[in-house]
C-alpha atoms as a PDB file:
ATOM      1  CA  UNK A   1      25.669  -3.501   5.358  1.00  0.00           C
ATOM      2  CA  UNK A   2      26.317  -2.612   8.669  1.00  0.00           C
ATOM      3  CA  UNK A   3      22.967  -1.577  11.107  1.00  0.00           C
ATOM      4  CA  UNK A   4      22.799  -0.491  14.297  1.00  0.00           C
ATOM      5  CA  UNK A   5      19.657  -1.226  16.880  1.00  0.00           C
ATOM      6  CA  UNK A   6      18.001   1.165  19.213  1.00  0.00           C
ATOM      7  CA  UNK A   7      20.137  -0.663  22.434  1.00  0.00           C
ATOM      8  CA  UNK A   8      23.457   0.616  19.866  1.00  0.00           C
ATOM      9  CA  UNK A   9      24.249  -3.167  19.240  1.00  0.00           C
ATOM     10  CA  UNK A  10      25.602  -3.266  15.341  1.00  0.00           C
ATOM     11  CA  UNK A  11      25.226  -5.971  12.935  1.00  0.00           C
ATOM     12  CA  UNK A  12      26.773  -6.372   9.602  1.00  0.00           C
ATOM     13  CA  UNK A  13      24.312  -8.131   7.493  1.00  0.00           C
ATOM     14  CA  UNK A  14      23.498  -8.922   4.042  1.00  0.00           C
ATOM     15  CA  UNK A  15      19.716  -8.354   4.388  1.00  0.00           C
ATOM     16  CA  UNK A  16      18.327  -6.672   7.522  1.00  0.00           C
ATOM     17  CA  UNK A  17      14.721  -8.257   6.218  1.00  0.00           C
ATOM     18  CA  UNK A  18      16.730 -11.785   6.087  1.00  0.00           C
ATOM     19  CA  UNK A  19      18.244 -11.748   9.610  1.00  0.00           C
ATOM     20  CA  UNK A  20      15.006 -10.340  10.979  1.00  0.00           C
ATOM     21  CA  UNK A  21      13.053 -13.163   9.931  1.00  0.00           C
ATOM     22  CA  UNK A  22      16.306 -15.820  10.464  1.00  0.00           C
ATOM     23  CA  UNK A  23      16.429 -13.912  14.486  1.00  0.00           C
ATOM     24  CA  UNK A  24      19.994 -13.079  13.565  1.00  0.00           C
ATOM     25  CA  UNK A  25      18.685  -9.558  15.048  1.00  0.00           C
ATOM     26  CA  UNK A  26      15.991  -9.602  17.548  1.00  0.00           C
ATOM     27  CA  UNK A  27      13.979  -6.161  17.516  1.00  0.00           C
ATOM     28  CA  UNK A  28      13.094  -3.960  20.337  1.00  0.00           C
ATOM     29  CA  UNK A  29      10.137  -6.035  22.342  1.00  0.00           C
ATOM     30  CA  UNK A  30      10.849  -9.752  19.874  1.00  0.00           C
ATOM     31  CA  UNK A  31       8.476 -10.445  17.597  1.00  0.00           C
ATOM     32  CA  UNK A  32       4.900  -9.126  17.951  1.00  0.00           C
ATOM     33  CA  UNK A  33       2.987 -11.361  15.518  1.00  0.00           C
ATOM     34  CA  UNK A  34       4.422 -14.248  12.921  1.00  0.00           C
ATOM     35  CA  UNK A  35       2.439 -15.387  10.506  1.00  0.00           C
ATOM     36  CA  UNK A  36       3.014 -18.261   7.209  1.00  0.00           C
ATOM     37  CA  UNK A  37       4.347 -15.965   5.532  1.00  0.00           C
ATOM     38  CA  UNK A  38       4.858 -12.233   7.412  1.00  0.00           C
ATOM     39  CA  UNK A  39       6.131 -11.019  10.444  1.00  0.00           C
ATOM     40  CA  UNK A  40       5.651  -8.101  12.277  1.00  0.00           C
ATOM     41  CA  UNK A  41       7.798  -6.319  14.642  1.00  0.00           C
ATOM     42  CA  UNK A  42       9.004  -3.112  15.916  1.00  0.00           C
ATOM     43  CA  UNK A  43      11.309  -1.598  13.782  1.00  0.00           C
ATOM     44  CA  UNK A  44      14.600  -2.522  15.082  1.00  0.00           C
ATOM     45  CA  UNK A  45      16.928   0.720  14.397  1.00  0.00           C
ATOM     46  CA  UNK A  46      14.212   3.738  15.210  1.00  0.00           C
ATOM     47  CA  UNK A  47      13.482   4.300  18.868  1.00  0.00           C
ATOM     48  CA  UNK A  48       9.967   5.426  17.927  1.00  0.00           C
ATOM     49  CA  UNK A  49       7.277   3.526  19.702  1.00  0.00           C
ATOM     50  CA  UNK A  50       4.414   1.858  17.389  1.00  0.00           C
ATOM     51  CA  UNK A  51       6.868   2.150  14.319  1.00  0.00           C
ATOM     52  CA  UNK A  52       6.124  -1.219  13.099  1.00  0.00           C
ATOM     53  CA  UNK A  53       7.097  -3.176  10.295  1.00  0.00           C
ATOM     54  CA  UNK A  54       5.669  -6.458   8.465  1.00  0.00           C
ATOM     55  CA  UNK A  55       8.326  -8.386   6.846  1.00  0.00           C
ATOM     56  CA  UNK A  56       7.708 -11.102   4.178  1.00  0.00           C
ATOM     57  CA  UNK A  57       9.555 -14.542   5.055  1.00  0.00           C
ATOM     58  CA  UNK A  58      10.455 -14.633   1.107  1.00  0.00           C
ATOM     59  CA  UNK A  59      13.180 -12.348  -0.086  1.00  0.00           C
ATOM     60  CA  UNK A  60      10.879 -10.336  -2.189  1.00  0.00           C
ATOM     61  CA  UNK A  61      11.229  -7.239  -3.611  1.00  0.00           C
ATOM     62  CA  UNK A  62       7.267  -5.712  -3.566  1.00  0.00           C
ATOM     63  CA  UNK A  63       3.653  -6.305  -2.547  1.00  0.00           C
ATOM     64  CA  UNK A  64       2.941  -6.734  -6.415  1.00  0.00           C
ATOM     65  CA  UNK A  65       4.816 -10.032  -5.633  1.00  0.00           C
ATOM     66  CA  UNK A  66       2.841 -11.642  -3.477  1.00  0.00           C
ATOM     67  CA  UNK A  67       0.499 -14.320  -4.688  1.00  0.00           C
ATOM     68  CA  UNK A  68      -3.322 -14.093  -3.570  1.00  0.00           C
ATOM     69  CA  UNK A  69      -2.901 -15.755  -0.626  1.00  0.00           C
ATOM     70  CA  UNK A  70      -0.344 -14.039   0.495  1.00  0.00           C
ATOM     71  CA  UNK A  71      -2.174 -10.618  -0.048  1.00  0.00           C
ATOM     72  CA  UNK A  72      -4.869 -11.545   1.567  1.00  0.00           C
ATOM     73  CA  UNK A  73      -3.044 -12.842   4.586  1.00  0.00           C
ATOM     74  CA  UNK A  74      -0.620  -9.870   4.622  1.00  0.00           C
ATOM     75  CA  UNK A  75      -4.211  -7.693   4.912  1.00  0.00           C
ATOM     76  CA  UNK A  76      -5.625  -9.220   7.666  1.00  0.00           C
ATOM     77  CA  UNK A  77      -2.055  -8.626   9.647  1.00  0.00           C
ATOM     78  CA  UNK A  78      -1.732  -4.966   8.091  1.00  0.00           C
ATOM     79  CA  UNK A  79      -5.822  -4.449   9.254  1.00  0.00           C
ATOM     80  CA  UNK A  80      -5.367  -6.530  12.728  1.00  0.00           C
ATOM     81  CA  UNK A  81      -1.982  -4.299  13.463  1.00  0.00           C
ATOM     82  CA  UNK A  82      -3.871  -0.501  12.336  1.00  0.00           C
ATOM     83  CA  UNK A  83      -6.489  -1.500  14.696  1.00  0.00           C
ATOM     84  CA  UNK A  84      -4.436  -2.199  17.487  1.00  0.00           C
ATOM     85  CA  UNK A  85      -2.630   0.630  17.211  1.00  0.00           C
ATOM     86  CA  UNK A  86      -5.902   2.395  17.895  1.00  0.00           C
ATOM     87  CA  UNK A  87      -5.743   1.758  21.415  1.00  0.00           C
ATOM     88  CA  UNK A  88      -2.739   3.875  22.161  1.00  0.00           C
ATOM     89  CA  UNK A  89      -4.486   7.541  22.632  1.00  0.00           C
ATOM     90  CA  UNK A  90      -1.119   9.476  22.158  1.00  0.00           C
ATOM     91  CA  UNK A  91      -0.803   8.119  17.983  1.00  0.00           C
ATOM     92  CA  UNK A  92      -2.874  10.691  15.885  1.00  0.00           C
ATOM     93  CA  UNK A  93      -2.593   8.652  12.978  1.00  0.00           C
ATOM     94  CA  UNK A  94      -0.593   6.325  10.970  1.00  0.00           C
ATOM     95  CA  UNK A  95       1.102   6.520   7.906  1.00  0.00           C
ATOM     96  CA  UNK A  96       1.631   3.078   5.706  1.00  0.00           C
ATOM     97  CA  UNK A  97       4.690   3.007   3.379  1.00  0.00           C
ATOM     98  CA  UNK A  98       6.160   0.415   1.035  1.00  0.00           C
ATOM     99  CA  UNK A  99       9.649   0.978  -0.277  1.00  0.00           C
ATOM    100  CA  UNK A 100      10.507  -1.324  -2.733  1.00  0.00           C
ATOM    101  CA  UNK A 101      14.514   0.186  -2.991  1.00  0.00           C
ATOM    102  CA  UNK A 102      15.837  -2.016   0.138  1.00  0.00           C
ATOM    103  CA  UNK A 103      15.315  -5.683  -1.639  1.00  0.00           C
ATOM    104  CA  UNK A 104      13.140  -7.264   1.070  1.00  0.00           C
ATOM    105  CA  UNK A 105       9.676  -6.424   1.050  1.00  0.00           C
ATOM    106  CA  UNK A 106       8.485  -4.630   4.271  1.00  0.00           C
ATOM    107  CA  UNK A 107       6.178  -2.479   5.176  1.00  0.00           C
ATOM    108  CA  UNK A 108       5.816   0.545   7.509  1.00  0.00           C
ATOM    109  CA  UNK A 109       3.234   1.440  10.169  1.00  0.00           C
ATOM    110  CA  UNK A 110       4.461   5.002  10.445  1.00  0.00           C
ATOM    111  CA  UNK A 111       2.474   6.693  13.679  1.00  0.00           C
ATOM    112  CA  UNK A 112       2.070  10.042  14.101  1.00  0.00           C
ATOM    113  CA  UNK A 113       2.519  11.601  17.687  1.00  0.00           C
ATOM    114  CA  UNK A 114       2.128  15.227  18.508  1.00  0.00           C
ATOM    115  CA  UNK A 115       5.632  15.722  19.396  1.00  0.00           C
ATOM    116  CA  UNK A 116       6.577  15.148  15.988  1.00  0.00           C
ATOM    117  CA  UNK A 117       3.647  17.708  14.827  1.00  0.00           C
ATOM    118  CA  UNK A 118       5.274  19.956  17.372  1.00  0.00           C
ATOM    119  CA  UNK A 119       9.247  19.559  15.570  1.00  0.00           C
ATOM    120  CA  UNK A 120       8.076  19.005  11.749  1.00  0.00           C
ATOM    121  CA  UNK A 121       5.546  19.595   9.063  1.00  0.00           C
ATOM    122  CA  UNK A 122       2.991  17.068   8.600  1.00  0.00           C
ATOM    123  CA  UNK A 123       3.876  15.532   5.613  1.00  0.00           C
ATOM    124  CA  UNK A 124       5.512  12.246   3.946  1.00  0.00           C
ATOM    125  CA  UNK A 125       8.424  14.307   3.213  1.00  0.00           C
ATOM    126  CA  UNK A 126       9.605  14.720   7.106  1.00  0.00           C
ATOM    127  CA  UNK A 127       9.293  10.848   7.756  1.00  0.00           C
ATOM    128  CA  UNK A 128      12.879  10.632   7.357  1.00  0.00           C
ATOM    129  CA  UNK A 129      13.725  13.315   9.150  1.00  0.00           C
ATOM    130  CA  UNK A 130      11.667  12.591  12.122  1.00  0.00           C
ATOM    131  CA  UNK A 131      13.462   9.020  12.060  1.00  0.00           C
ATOM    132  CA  UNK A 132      16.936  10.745  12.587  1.00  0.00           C
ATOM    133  CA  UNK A 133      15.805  13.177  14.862  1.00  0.00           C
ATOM    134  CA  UNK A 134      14.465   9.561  16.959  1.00  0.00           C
ATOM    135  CA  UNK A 135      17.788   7.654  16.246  1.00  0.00           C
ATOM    136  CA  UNK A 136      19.695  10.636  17.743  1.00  0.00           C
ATOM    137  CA  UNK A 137      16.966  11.666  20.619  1.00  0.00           C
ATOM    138  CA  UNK A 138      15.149   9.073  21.636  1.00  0.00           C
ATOM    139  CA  UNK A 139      17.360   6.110  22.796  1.00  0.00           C
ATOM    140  CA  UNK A 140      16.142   6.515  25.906  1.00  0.00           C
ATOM    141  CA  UNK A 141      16.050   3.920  28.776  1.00  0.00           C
ATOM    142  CA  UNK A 142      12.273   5.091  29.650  1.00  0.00           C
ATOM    143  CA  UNK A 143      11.466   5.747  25.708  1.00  0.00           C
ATOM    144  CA  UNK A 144      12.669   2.187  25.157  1.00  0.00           C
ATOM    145  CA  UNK A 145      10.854   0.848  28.150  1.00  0.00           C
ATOM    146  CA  UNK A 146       7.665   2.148  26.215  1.00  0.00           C
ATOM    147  CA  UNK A 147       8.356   0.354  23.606  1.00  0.00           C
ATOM    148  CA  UNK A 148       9.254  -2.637  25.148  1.00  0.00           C
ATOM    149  CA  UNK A 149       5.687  -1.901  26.645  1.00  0.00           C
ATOM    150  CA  UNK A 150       4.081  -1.048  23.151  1.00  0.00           C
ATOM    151  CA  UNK A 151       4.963  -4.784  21.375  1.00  0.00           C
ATOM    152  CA  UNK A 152       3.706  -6.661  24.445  1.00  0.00           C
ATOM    153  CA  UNK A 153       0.642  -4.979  24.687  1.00  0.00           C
ATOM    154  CA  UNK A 154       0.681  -5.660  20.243  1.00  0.00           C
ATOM    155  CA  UNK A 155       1.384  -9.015  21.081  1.00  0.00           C
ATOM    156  CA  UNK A 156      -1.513  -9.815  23.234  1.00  0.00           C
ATOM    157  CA  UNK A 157      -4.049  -8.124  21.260  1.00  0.00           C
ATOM    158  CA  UNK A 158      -3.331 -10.516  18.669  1.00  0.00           C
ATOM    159  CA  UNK A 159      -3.804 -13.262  21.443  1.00  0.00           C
ATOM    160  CA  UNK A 160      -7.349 -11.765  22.099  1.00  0.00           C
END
């Protein structure tokens, strides 16, 4: 399958899950947080800032895979990541998804700005509309600065 990152680099991959965690493709700001078994990162192909994603290292296909440890582990990033996300004033609030279609487990830290309030209804249904209204918007050089910004400042509140 072909993707195509925020900076409009493409990659023809077999997994975008896979080459995430091999660093085939490097997302938007690197890697925020790695974990045994998870990492998390922005997500690589939507210019929206705070859209993050935790990946399992496993190809897995669901949470319901994941053995104890795993779950518990994958929590504590999930909770650590929520809570960091806390500190940016602008995010109203924070929608977490799990789609189970794409193969590789991952799983979405959605945030909710008012601009997006402002454009669509409030709902899970205009997720995916809000994403294309990003990919086709928001590719910014100062948008993608702020993301840029966004991981770091992710990636030392983990160090804290």
């Amino acid at each position: 399958m072909k993707i195509t990152d925020v900076f409009g680099h493409e990659f023809d991959v077999d997994c975008i899950g896979c080459s995430l965690v091999c660093r085939e493709i490097v997302p938007v700001g690197g890697i925020i947080k790695e974990t045994k078994n998870f990492i998390l990162h922005q997500d690589p192909e939507v210019p929206i800032k705070g859209f993050l994603v935790i990946a399992s290292k496993q190809h897995i296909k669901s949470i319901t895979d994941l053995f104890e440890a795993q779950a518990i582990e994958f929590f504590e990033l999930l909770y650590h990541a929520r809570t960091a996300l806390l500190s940016f004033e602008d995010i109203l609030e924070c929608t977490f998804i799990q789609e189970e279609r794409s193969g590789h487990f991952h799983f979405w830290l959605f945030p909710r700005y008012q601009w997006m309030n402002d454009l669509f209804e409030n709902s899970l249904s205009s997720v995916r509309a809000i994403m294309k209204y990003a990919e086709a918007n928001m590719k910014t050089k100062e948008n993608i600065e702020g993301i840029v910004a966004c991981a770091e400042r992710l990636r030392l509140s983990f160090e804290g």
